[in-house]
C-alpha atoms as a PDB file:
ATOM      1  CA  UNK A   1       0.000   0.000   0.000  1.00  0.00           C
ATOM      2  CA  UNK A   2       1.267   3.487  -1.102  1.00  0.00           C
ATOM      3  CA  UNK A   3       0.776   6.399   1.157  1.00  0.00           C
ATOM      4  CA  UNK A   4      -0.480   9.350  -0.736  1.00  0.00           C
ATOM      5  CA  UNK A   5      -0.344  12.951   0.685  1.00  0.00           C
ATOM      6  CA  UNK A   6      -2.515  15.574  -1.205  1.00  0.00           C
ATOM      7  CA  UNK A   7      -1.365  19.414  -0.899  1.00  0.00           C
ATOM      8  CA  UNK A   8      -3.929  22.072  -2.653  1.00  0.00           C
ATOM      9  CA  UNK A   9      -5.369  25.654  -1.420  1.00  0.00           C
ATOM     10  CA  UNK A  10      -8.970  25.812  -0.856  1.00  0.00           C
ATOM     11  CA  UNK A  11      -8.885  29.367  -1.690  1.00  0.00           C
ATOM     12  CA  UNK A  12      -6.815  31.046  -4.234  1.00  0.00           C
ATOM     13  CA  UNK A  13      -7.158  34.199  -2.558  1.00  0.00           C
ATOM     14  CA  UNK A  14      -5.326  32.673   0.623  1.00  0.00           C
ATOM     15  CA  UNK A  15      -2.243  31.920   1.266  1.00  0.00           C
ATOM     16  CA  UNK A  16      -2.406  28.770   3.201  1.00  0.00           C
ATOM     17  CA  UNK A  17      -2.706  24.888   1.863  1.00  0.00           C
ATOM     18  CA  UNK A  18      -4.678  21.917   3.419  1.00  0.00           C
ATOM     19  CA  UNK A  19      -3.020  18.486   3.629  1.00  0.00           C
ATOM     20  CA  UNK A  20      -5.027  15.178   3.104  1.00  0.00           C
ATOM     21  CA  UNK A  21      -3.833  11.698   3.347  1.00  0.00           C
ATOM     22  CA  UNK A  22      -4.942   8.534   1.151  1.00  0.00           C
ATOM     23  CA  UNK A  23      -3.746   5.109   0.190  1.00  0.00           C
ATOM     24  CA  UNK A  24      -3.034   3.671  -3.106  1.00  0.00           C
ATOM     25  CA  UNK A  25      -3.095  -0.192  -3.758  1.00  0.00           C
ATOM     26  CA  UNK A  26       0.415  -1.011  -4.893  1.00  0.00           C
ATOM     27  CA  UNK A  27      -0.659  -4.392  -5.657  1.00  0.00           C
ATOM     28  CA  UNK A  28      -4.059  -6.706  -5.876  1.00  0.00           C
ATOM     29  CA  UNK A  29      -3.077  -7.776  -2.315  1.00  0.00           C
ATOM     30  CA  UNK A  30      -3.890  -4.115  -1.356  1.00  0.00           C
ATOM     31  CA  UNK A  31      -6.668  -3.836  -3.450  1.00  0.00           C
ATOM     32  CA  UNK A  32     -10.692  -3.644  -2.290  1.00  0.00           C
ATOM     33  CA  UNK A  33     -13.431  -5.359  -3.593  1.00  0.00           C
ATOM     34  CA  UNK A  34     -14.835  -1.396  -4.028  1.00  0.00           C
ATOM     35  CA  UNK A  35     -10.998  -0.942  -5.904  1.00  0.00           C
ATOM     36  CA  UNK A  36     -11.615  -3.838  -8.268  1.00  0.00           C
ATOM     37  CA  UNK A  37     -14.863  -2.889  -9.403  1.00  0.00           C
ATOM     38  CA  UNK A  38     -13.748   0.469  -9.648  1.00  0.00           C
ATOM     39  CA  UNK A  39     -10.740  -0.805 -11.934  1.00  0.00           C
ATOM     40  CA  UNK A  40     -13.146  -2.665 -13.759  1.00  0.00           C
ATOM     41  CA  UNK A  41     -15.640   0.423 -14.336  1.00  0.00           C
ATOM     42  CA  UNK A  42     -11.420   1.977 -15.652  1.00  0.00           C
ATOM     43  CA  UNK A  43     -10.577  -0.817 -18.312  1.00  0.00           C
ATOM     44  CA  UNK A  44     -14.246  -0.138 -19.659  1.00  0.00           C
ATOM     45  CA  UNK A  45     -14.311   3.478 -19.622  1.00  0.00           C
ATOM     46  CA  UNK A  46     -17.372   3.907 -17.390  1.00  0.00           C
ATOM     47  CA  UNK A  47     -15.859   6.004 -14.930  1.00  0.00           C
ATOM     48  CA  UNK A  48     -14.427   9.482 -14.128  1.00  0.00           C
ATOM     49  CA  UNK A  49     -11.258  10.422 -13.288  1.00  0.00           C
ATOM     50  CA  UNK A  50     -12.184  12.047 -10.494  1.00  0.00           C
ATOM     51  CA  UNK A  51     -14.535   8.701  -8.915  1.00  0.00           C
ATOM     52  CA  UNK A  52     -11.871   6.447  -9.862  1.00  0.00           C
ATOM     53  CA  UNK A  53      -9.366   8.446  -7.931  1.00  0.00           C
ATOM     54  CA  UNK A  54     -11.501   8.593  -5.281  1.00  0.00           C
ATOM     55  CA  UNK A  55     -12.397   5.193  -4.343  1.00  0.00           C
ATOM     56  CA  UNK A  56      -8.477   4.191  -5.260  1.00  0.00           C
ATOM     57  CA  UNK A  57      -6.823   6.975  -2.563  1.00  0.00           C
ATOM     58  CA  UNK A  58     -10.004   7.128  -0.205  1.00  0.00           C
ATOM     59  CA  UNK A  59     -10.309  10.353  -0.503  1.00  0.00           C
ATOM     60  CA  UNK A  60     -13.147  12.438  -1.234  1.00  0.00           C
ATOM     61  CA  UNK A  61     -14.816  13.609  -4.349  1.00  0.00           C
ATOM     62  CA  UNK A  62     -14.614  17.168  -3.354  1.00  0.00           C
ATOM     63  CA  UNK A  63     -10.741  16.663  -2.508  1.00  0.00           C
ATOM     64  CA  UNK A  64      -9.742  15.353  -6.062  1.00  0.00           C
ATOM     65  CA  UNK A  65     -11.652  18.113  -7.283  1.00  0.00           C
ATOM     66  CA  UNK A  66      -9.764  20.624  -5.637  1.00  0.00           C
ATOM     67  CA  UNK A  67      -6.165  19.174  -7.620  1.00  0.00           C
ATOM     68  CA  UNK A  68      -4.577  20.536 -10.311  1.00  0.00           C
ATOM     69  CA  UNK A  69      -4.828  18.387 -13.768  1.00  0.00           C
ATOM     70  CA  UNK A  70      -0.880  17.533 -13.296  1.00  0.00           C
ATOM     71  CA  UNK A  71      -1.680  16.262  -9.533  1.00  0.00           C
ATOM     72  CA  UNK A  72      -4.314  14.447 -10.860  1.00  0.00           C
ATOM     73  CA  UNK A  73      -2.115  13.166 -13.847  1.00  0.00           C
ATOM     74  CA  UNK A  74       0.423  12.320 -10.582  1.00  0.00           C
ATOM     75  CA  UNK A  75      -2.051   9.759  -9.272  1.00  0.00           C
ATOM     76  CA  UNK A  76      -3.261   8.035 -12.280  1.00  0.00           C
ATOM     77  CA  UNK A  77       0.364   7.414 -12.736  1.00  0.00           C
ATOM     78  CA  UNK A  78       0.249   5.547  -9.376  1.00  0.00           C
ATOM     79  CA  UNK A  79      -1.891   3.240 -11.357  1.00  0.00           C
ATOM     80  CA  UNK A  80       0.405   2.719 -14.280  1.00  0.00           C
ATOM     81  CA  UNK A  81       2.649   1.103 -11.562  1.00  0.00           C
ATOM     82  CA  UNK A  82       0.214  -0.590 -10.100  1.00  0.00           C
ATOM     83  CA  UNK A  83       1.145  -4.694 -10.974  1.00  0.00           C
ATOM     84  CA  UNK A  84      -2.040  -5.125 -12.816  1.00  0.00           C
ATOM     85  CA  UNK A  85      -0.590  -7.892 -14.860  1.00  0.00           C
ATOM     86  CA  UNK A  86       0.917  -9.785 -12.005  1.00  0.00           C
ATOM     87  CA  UNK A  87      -0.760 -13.426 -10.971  1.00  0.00           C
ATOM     88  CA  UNK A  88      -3.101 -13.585  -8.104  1.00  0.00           C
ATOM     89  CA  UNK A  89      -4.625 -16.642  -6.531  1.00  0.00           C
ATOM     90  CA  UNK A  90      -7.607 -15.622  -4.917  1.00  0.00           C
ATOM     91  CA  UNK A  91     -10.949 -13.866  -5.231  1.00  0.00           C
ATOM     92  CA  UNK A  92     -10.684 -10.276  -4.155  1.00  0.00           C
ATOM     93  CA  UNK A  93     -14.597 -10.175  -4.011  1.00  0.00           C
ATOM     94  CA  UNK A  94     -15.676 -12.285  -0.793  1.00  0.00           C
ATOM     95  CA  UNK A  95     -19.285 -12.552  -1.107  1.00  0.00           C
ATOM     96  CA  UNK A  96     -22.216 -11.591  -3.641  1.00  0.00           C
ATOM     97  CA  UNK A  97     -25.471 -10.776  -2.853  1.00  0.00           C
ATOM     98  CA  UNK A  98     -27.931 -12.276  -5.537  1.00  0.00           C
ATOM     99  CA  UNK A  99     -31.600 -11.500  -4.117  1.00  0.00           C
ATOM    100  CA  UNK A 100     -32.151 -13.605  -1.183  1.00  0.00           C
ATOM    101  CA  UNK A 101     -29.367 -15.286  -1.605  1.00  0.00           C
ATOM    102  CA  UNK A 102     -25.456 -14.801  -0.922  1.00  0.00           C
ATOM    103  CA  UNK A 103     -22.918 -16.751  -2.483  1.00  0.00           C
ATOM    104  CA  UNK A 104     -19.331 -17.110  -1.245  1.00  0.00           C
ATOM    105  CA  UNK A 105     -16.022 -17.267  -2.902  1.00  0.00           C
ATOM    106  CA  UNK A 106     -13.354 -20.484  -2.969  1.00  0.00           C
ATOM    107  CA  UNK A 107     -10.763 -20.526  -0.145  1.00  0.00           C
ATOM    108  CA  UNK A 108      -7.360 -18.575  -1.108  1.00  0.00           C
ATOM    109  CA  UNK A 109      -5.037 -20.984  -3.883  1.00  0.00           C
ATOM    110  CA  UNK A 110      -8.745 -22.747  -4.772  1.00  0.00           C
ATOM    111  CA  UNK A 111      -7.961 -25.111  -1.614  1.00  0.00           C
ATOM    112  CA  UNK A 112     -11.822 -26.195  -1.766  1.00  0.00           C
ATOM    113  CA  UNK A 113     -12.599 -26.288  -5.203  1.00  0.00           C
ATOM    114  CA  UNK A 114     -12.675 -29.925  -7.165  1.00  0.00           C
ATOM    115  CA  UNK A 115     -11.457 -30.656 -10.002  1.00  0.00           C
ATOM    116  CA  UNK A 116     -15.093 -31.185 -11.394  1.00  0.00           C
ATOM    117  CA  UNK A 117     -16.071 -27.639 -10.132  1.00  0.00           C
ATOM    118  CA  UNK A 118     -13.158 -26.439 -11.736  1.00  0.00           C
ATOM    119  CA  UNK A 119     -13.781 -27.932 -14.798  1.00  0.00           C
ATOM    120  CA  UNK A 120     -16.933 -25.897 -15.013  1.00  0.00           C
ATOM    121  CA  UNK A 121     -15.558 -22.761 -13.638  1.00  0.00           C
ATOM    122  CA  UNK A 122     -12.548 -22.489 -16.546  1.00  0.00           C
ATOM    123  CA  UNK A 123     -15.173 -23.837 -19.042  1.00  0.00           C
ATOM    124  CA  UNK A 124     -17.942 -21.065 -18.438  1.00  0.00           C
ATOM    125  CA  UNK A 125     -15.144 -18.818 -18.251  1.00  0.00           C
ATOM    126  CA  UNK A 126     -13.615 -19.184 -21.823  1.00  0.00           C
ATOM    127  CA  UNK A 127     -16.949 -19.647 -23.321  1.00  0.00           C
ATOM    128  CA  UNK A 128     -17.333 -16.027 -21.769  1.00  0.00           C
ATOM    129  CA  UNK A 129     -14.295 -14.922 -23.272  1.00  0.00           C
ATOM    130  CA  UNK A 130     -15.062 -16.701 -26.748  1.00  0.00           C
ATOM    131  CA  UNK A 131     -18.968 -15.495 -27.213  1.00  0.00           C
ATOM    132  CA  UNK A 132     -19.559 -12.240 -24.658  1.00  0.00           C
ATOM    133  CA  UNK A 133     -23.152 -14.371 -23.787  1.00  0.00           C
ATOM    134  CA  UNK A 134     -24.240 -13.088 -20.209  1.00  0.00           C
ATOM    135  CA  UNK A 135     -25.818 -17.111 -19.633  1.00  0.00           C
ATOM    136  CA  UNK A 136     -22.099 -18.135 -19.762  1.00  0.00           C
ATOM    137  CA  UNK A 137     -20.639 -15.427 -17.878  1.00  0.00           C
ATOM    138  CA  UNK A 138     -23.420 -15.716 -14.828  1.00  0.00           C
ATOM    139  CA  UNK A 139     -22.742 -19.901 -15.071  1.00  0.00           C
ATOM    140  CA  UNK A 140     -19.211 -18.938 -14.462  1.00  0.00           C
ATOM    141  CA  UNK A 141     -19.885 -16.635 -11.569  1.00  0.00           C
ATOM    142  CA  UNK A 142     -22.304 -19.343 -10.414  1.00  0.00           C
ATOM    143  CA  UNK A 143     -19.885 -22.689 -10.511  1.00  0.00           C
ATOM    144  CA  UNK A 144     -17.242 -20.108  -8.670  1.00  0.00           C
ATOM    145  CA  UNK A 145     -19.351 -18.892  -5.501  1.00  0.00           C
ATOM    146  CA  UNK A 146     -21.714 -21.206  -3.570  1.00  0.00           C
ATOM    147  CA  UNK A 147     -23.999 -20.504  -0.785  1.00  0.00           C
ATOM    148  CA  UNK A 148     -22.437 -20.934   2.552  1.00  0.00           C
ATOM    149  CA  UNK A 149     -21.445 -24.737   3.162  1.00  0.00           C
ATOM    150  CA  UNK A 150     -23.168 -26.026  -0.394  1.00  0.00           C
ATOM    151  CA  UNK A 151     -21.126 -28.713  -1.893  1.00  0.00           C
ATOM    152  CA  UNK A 152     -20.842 -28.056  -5.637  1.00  0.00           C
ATOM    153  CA  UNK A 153     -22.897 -29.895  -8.225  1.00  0.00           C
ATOM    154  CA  UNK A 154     -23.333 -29.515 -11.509  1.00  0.00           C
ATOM    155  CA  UNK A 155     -26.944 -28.758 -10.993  1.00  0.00           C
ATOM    156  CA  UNK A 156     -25.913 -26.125  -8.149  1.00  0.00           C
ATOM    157  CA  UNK A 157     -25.039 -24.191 -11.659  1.00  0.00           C
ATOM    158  CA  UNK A 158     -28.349 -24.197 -12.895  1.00  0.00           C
ATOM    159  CA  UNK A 159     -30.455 -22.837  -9.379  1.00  0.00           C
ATOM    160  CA  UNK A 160     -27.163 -20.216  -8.815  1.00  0.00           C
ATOM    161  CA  UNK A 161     -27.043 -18.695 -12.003  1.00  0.00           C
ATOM    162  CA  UNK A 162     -30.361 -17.286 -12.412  1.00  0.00           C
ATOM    163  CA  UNK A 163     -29.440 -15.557  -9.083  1.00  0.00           C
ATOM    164  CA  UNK A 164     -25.906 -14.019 -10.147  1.00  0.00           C
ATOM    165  CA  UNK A 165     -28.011 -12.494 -13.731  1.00  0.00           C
ATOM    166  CA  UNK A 166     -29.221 -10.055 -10.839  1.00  0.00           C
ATOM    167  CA  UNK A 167     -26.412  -8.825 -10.402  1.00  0.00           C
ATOM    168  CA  UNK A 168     -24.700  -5.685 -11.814  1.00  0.00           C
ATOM    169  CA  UNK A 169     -22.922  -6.066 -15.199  1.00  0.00           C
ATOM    170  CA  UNK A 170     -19.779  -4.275 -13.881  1.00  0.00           C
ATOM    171  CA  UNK A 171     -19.379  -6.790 -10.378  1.00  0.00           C
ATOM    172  CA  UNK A 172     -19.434  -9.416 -12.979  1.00  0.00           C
ATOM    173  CA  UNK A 173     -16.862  -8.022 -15.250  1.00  0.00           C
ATOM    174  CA  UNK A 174     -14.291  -7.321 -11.973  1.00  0.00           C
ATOM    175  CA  UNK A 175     -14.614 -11.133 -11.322  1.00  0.00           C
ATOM    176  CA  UNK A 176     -13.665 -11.959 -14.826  1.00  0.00           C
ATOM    177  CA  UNK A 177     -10.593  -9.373 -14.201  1.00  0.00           C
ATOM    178  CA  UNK A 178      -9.932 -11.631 -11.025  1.00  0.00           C
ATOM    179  CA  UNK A 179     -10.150 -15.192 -12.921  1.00  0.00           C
ATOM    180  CA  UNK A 180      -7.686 -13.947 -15.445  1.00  0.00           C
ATOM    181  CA  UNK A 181      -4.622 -13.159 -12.727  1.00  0.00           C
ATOM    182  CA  UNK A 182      -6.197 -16.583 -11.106  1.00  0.00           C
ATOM    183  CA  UNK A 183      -5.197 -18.591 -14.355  1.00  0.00           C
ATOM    184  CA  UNK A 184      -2.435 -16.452 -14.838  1.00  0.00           C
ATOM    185  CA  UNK A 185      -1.206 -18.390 -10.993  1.00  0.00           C
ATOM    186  CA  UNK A 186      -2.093 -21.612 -11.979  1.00  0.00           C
ATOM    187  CA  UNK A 187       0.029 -21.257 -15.160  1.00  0.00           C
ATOM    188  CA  UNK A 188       2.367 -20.315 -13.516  1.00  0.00           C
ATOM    189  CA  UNK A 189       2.591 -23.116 -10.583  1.00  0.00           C
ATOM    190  CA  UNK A 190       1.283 -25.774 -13.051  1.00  0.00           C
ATOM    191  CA  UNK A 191       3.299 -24.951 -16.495  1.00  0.00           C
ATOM    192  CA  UNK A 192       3.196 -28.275 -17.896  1.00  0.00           C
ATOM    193  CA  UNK A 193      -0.503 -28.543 -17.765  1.00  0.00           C
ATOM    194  CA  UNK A 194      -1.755 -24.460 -18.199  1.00  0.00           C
ATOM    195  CA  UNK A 195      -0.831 -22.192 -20.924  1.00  0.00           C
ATOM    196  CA  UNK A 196      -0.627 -18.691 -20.290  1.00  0.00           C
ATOM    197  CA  UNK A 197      -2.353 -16.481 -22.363  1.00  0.00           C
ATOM    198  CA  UNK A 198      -0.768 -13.672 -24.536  1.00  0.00           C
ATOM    199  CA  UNK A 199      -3.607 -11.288 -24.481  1.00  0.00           C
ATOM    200  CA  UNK A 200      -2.920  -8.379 -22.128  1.00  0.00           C
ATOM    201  CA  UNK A 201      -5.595  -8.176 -19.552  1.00  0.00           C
ATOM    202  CA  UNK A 202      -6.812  -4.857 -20.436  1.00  0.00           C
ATOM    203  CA  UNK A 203      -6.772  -5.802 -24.097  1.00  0.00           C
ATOM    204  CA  UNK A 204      -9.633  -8.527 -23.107  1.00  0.00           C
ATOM    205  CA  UNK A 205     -11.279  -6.253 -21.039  1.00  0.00           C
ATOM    206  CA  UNK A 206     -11.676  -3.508 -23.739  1.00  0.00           C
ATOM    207  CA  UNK A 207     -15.263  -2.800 -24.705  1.00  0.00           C
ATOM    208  CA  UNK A 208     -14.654  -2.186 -28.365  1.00  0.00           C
ATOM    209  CA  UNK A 209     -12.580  -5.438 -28.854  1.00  0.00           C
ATOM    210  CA  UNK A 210     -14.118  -7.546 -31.643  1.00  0.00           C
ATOM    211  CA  UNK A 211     -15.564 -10.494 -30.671  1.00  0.00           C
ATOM    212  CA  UNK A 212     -13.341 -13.644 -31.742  1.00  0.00           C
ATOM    213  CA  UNK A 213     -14.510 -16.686 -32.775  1.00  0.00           C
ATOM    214  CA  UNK A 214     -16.117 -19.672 -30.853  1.00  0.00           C
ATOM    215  CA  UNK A 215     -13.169 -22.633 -30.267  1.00  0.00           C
ATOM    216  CA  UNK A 216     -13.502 -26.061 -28.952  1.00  0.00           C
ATOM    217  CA  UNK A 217     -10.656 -25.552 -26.459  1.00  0.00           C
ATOM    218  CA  UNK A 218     -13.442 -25.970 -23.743  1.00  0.00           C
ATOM    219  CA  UNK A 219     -13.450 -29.866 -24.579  1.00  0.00           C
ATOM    220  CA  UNK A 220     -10.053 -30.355 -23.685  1.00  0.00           C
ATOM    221  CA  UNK A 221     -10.784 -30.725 -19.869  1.00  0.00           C
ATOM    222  CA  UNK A 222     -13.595 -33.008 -20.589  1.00  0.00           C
ATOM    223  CA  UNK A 223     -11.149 -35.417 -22.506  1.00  0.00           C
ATOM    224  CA  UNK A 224      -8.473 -35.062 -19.491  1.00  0.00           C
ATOM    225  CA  UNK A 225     -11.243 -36.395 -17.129  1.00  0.00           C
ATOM    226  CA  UNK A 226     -12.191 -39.214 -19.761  1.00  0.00           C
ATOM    227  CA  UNK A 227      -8.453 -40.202 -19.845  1.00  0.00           C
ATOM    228  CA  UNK A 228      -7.924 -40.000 -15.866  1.00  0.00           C
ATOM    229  CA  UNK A 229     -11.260 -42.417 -15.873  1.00  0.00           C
ATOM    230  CA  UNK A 230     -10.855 -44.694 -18.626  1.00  0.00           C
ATOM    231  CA  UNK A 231     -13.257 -47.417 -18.480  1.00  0.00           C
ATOM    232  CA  UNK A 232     -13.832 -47.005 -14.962  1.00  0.00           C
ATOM    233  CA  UNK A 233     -17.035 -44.451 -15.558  1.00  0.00           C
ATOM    234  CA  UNK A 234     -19.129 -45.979 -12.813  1.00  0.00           C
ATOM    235  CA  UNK A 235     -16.597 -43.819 -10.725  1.00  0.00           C
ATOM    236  CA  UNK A 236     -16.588 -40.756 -12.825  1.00  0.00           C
ATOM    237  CA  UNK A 237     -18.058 -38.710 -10.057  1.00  0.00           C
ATOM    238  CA  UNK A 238     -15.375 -39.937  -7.508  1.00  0.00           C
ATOM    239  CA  UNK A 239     -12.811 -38.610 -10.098  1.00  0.00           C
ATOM    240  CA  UNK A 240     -14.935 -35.471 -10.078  1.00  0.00           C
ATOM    241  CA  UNK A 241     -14.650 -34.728  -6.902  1.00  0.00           C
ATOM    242  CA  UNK A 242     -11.238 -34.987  -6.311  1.00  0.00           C
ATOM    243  CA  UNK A 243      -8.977 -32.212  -4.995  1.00  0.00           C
ATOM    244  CA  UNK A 244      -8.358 -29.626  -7.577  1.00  0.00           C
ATOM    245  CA  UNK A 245      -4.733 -29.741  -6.705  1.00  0.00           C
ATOM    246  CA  UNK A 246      -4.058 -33.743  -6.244  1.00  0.00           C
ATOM    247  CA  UNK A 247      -5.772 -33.869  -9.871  1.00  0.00           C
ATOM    248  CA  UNK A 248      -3.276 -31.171 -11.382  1.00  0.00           C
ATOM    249  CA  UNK A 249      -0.332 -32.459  -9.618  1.00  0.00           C
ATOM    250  CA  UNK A 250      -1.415 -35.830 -11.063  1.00  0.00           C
ATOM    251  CA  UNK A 251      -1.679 -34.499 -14.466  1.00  0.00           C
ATOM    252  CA  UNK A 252       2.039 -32.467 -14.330  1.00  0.00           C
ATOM    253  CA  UNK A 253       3.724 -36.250 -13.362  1.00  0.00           C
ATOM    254  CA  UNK A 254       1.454 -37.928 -16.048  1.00  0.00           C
ATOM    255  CA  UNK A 255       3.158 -35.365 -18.481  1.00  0.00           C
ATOM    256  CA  UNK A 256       6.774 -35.466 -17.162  1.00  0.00           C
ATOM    257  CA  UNK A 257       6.272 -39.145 -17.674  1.00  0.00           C
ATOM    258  CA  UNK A 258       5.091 -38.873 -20.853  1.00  0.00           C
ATOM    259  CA  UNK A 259       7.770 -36.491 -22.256  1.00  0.00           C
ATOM    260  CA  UNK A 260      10.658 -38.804 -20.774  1.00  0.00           C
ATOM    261  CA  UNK A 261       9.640 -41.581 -23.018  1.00  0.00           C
END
């Protein structure tokens, strides 16, 4: 976290400044929920200088009001340091509130998450990327949060979704911001198995990027599960609901094996 120190004169007239004293996220450890929406509301140019530097420095409306347009130029350059592109393994967004319901997000590192869950969490989330269809971005949001103490199911997904299309557009899009540095971890602790992508993160979160083509990437963890089963599908959902991490640790040796031979 950056201390920030503003300096401005409430009256011209007067000789005599006024001193107020922010914070700046130097990192997404540092950053709010309220930050990563606001970040969001940034990358698609729904937001004003002014609100964006206020909910990033805590300070007032009225304060960033009273800068200069080179102090204000000084703090959006806080920004351009910020490590925007840098991995991150959790969801900075705890909790949503869908209606009567609130869903929660997966423990820090995706300790709770199976690999079955995950499978339709990455799934949802590049058919997001691939189509721009709000049913696939709110059945990612809904395979990622769960109400408090639900196990996941696949037809959890269908009763949680209809919830998260109540929510704002803009919460929705942050999360998306949050999955990308959450892949971006994964790639980078599980190399072998995840490849990083070469978009830039604000690229995919512009809103006048064309709209690319659907893929079939999204079978590909389908056919890993296949291969981990084999014939043994009376099992499949024990495979399912595996640890996340046992799965992708399985996966990385099943490789190294593989590329020895």
């Amino acid at each position: 976290m950056r201390k920030v120190t503003i300096q401005y004169q409430p009256f011209k007239r007067l000789k005599f400044s006024r001193y107020h004293t922010g914070n700046f996220p130097s990192d997404w450890n540092d950053t709010t929920p309220k930050q990563l929406i606001a970040i969001a509301c940034l990358m698609k140019q729904s937001i004003s200088d002014v609100q964006f530097l206020s909910i990033m420095t805590g300070l007032s409306k009225r304060i960033i009001k009273k800068l200069d347009d080179y102090q204000r130029f000084q703090l959006i350059e806080l920004f351009d340091t910020f490590h925007s592109d840098k991995p991150y393994n959790e969801f900075i967004i705890d909790k949503l509130f869908c209606g009567d319901i609130v869903l929660f997000k997966p423990e820090t590192k995706l300790k709770n998450v199976t690999f079955g869950q995950f499978i339709f969490i990455d799934t949802y989330f590049t058919e997001y990327q691939n189509t721009s269809s709000l049913e696939d971005l709110n059945k990612f949001i809904a395979a990622a949060y769960l109400p408090f103490g639900q196990t996941f199911t696949d037809k959890s997904i269908i009763t949680n979704y209809k919830k998260t299309a109540k929510l704002d557009l803009i919460t929705k899009e942050a999360i998306v911001i949050n999955y990308h540095l959450i892949r971006d971890w994964l790639c980078e602790v599980y190399p072998l198995v995840f490849q990083k992508s070469t978009e830039n993160l604000m690229e995919n979160q512009n809103p006048n990027k064309k709209e690319k083509p659907k893929n079939n990437t999204n079978n590909g963890w389908l056919n890993i599960l296949e291969n981990i089963i084999g014939d043994d599908i009376i099992n499949q959902d024990k495979y399912s609901n595996l640890s996340l991490h046992s799965t992708l640790r399985f996966l990385t040796n099943k490789i190294k094996a593989n590329l020895k031979k």
